[in-house]
Protein backbone atom coordinates (compact mmCIF):
# COMPACT_ATOMS: atom_id res chain seq x y z
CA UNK A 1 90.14 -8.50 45.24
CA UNK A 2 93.40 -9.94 47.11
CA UNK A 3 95.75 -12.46 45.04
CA UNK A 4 94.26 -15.32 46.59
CA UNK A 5 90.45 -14.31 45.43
CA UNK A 6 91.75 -13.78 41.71
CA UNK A 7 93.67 -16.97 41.58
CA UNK A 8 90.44 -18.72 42.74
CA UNK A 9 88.26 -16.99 40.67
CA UNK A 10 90.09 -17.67 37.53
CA UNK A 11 88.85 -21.08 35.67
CA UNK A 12 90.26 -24.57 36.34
CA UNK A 13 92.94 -25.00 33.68
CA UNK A 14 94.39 -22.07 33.55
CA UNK A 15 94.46 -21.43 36.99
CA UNK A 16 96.19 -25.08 37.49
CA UNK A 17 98.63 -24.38 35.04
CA UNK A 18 99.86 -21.19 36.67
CA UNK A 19 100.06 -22.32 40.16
CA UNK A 20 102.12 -25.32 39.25
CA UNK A 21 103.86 -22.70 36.90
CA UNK A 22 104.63 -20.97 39.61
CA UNK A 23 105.47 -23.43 42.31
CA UNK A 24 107.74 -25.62 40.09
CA UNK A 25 109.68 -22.38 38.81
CA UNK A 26 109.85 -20.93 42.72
CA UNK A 27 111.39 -24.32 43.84
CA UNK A 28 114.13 -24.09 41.13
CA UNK A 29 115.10 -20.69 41.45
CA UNK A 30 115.27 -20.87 45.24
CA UNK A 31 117.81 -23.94 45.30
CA UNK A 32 115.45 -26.09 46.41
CA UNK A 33 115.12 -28.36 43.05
CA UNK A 34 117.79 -29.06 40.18
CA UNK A 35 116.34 -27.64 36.69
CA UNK A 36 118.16 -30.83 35.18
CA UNK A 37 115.39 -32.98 36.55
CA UNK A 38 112.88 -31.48 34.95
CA UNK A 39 113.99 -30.07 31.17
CA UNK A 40 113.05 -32.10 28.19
CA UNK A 41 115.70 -34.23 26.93
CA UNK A 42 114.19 -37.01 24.82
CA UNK A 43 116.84 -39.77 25.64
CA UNK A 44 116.01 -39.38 29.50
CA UNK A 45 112.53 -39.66 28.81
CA UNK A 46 112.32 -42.38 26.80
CA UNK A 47 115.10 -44.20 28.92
CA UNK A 48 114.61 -47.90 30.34
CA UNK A 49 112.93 -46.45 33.46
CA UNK A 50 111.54 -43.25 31.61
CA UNK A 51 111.36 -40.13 33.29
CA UNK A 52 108.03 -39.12 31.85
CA UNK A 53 107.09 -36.28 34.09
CA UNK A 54 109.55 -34.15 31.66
CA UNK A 55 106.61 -34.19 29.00
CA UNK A 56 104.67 -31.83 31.36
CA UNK A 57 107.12 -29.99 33.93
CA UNK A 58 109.11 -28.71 31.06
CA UNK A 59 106.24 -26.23 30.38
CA UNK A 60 106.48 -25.57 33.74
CA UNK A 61 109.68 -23.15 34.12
CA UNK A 62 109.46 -19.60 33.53
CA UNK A 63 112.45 -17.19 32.42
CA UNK A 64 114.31 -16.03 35.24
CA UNK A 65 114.28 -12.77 37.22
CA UNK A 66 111.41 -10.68 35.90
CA UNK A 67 110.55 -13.89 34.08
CA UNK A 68 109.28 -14.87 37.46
CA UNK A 69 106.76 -12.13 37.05
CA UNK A 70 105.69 -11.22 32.93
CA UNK A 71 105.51 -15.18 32.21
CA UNK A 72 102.94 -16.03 34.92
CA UNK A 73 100.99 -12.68 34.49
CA UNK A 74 100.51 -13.81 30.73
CA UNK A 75 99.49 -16.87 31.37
CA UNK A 76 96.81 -15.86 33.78
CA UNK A 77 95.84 -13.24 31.35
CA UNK A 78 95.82 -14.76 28.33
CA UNK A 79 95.06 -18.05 29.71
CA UNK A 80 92.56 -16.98 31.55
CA UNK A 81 90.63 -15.05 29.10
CA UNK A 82 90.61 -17.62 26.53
CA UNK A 83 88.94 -20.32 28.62
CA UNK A 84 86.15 -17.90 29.55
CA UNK A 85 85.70 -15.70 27.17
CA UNK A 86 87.05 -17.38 23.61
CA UNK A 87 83.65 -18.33 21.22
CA UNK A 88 85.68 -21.33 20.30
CA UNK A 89 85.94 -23.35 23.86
CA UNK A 90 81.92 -23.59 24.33
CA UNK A 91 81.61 -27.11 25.39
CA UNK A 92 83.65 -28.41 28.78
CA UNK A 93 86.95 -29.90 28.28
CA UNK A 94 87.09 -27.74 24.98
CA UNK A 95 89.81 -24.98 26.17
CA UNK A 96 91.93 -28.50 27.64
CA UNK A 97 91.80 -30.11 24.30
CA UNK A 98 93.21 -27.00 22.75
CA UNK A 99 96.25 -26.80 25.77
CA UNK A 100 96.67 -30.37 25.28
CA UNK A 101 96.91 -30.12 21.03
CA UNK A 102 99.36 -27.31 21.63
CA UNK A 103 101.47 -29.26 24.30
CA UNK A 104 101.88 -32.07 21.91
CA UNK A 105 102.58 -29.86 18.26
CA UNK A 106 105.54 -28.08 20.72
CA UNK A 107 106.89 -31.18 21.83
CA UNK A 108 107.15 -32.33 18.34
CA UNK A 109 108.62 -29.44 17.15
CA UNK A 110 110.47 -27.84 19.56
CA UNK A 111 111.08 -30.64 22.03
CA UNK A 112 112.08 -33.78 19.32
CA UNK A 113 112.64 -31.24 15.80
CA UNK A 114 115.16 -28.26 17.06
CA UNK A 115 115.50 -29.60 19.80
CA UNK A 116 114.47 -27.48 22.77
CA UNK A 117 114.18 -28.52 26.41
CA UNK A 118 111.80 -26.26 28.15
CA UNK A 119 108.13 -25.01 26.55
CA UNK A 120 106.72 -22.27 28.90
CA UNK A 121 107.38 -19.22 26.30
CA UNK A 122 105.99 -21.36 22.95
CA UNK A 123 102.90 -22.19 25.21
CA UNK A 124 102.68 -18.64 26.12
CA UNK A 125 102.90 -17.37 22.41
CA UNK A 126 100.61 -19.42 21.41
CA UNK A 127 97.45 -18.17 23.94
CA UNK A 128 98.56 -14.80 22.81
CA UNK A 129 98.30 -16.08 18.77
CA UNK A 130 94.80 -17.54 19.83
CA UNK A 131 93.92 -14.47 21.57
CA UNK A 132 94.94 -12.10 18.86
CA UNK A 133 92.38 -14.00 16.52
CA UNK A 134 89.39 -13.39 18.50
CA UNK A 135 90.08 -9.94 19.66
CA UNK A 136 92.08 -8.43 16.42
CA UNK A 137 91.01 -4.64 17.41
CA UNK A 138 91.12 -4.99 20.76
CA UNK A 139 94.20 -2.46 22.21
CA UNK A 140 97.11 -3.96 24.49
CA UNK A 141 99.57 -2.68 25.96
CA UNK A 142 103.07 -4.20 25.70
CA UNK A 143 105.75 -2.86 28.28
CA UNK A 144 105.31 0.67 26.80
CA UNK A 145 104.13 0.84 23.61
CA UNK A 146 100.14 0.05 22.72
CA UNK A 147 98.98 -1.48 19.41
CA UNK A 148 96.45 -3.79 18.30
CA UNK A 149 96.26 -7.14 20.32
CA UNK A 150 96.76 -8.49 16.35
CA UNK A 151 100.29 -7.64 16.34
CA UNK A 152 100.88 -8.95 19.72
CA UNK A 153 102.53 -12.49 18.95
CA UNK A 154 104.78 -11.42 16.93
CA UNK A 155 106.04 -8.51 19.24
CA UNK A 156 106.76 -10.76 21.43
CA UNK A 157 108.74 -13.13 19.27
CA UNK A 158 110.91 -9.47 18.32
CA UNK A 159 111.36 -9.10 21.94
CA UNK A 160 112.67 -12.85 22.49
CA UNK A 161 115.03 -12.22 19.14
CA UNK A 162 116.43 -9.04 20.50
CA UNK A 163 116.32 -9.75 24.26
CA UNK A 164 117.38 -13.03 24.13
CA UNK A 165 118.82 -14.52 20.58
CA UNK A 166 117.45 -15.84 16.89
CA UNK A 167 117.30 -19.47 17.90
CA UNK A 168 115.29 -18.68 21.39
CA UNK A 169 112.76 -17.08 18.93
CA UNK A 170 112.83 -19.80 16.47
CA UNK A 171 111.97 -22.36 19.64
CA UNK A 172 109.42 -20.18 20.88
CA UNK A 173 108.08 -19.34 17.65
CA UNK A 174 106.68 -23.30 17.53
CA UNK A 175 104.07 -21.92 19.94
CA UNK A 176 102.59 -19.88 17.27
CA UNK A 177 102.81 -22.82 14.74
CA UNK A 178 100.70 -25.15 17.38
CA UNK A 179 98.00 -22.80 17.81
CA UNK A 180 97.88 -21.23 13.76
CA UNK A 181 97.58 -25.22 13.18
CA UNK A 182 94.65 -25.61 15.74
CA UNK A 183 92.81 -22.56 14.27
CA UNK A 184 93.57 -24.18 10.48
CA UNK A 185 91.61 -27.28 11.87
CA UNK A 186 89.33 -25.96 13.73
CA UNK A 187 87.49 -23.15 12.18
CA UNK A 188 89.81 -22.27 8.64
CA UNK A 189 89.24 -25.83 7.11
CA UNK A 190 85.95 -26.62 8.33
CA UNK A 191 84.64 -22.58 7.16
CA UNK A 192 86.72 -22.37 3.76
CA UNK A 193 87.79 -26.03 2.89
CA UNK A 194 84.16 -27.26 3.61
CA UNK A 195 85.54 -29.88 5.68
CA UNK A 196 84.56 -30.68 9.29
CA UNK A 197 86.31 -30.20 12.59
CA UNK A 198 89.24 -32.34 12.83
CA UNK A 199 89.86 -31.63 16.45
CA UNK A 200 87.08 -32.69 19.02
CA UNK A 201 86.94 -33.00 22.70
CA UNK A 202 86.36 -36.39 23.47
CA UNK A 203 83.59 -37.76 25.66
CA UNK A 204 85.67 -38.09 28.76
CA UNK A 205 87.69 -34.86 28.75
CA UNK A 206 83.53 -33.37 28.93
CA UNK A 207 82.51 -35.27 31.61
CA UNK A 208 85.37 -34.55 33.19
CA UNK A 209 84.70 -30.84 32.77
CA UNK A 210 81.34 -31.31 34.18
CA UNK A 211 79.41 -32.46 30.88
CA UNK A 212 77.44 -34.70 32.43
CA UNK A 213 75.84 -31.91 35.32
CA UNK A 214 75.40 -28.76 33.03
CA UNK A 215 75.54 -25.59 35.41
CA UNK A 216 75.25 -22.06 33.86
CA UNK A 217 79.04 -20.79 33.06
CA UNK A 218 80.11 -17.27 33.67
CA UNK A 219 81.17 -16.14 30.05
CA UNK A 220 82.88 -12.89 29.21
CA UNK A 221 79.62 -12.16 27.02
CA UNK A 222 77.16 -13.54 29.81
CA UNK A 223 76.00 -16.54 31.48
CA UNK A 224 75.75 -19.57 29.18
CA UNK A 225 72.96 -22.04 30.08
CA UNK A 226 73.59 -25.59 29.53
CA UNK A 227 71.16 -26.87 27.06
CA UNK A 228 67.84 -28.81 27.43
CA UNK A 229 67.02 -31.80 25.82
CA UNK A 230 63.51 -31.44 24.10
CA UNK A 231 60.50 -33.32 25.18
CA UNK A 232 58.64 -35.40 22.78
CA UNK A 233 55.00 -34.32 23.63
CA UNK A 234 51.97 -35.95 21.73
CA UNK A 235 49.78 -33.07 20.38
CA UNK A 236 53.41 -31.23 19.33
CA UNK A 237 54.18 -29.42 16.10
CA UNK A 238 57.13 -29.58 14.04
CA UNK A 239 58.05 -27.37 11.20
CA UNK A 240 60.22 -29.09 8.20
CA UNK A 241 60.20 -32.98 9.75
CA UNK A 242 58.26 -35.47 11.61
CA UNK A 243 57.16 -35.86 15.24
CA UNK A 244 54.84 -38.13 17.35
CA UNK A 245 52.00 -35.76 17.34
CA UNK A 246 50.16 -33.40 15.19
CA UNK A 247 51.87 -31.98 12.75
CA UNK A 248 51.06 -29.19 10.37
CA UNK A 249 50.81 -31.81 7.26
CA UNK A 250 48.47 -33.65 9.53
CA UNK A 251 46.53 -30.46 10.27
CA UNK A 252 45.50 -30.08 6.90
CA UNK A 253 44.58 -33.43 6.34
CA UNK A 254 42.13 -33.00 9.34
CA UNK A 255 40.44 -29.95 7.57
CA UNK A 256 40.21 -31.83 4.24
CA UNK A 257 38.33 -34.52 6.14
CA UNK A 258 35.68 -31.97 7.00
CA UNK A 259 34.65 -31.07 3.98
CA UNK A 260 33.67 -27.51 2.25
CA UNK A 261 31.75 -25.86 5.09
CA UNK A 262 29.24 -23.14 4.84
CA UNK A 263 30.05 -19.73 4.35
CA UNK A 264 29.27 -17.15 7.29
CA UNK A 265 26.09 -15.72 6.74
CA UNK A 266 24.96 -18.28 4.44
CA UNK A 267 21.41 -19.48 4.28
């Protein structure tokens, strides 16, 4: 497939992300745009005329040099393979609601807390975090070595620490804190605190996702079908509750109405 058939082939969010990724980071490290106008810096955003477009191009700018290339690449990958593959985005809009919980926890942490003032590698940390949960065993390759895909965030917070410094890791490590806090309140509390899911797509972000005209998705385990509501049909039988026709309950009650009968071969 050519570069243009994989970037269109690769689902909605992630492939939005990356081209904007892409595009924004280009622009900046051609000349063409000033990376002051579009860092994070809380008093310009929250200015008298705020600048509020620094809440999302901020996790727009990749590293620079090969940073032009690795920070994309895992983003499509990892990106990518979450929003089609991951068990835990099933519904539409469910793989957005996760980017747009981890947007926020970074901004709060790194952006406001350390303070930091662009997001790209926490983002990126925290698809791999996510990833590494649902595919533990699965082997990766990083630069040269291969392990486990489990041990994959934080080889890439030892990379940032050596490569770059401690407080670069620290700043990116807020990625992994976002997404360890959506699993927590997604799956850990609601499976081991016998609590319920604390983090739902709302109606809008679905039927902007399509909710609203289910057509089957490609998933890396198959082709989900949307589901079908089920038609009340008189004459129906339910197992365990009530319907509008027959049930088994009302079976029996039939028979008993009957009475004995005769044995076969009776007189």
């Amino acid at each position: 497939m050519s570069a243009m058939e994989l970037f269109w082939a690769a689902p909605p969010v992630t492939r939005t992300i990356t081209a904007a990724t892409v595009a924004l980071s280009l622009s900046v490290y051609m000349g063409l745009l000033d990376y002051r106008r579009i860092i994070f810096w809380w008093p310009w955003v929250f200015q008298i005329m705020p600048q509020l477009w620094r809440l999302f191009s901020s996790f727009l700018l990749t590293g620079p040099k090969l940073g032009m290339i690795m920070d994309p690449y895992f983003l499509y990958t990892y990106g990518g393979s979450l929003e089609t593959e991951s068990p835990r985005f099933n519904q539409p809009g469910d793989f957005f609601t996760y980017v747009a919980f981890l947007w926020a926890v970074i901004l709060l942490t790194n952006g406001l807390l350390l303070p930091g003032v662009t997001f790209l590698q926490s983002l990126l940390l925290g698809f791999a975090y996510t990833y590494s949960q649902d595919n533990p065993n699965r082997q990766v390759t990083f630069f040269i070595i291969t392990f486990q895909v489990k041990w994959l965030p934080y080889a890439m917070l030892a990379m940032t620490f050596v490569m770059a410094n401690p407080t670069a890791a620290l700043h990116q490590a807020t990625g992994l804190l976002a997404a360890h806090l959506y699993d927590f309140l997604t799956r850990i509390w609601p499976e081991h605190g016998h609590g319920r899911n604390l983090i739902q797509t709302p109606s809008f972000v679905k039927r902007w996702f399509g909710a609203d005209q289910p057509a089957p998705r490609s998933r890396g385990y198959g082709t989900a079908m949307p589901g079908r509501p089920q038609a009340q049909q008189s004459g129906s039988t339910s197992v365990g509750g009530q319907s509008s026709g027959t049930s088994f309950g009302g079976a029996s009650q039939a028979w008993a109405r009957r009475g004995p009968g005769q044995r076969l071969g009776g007189d």
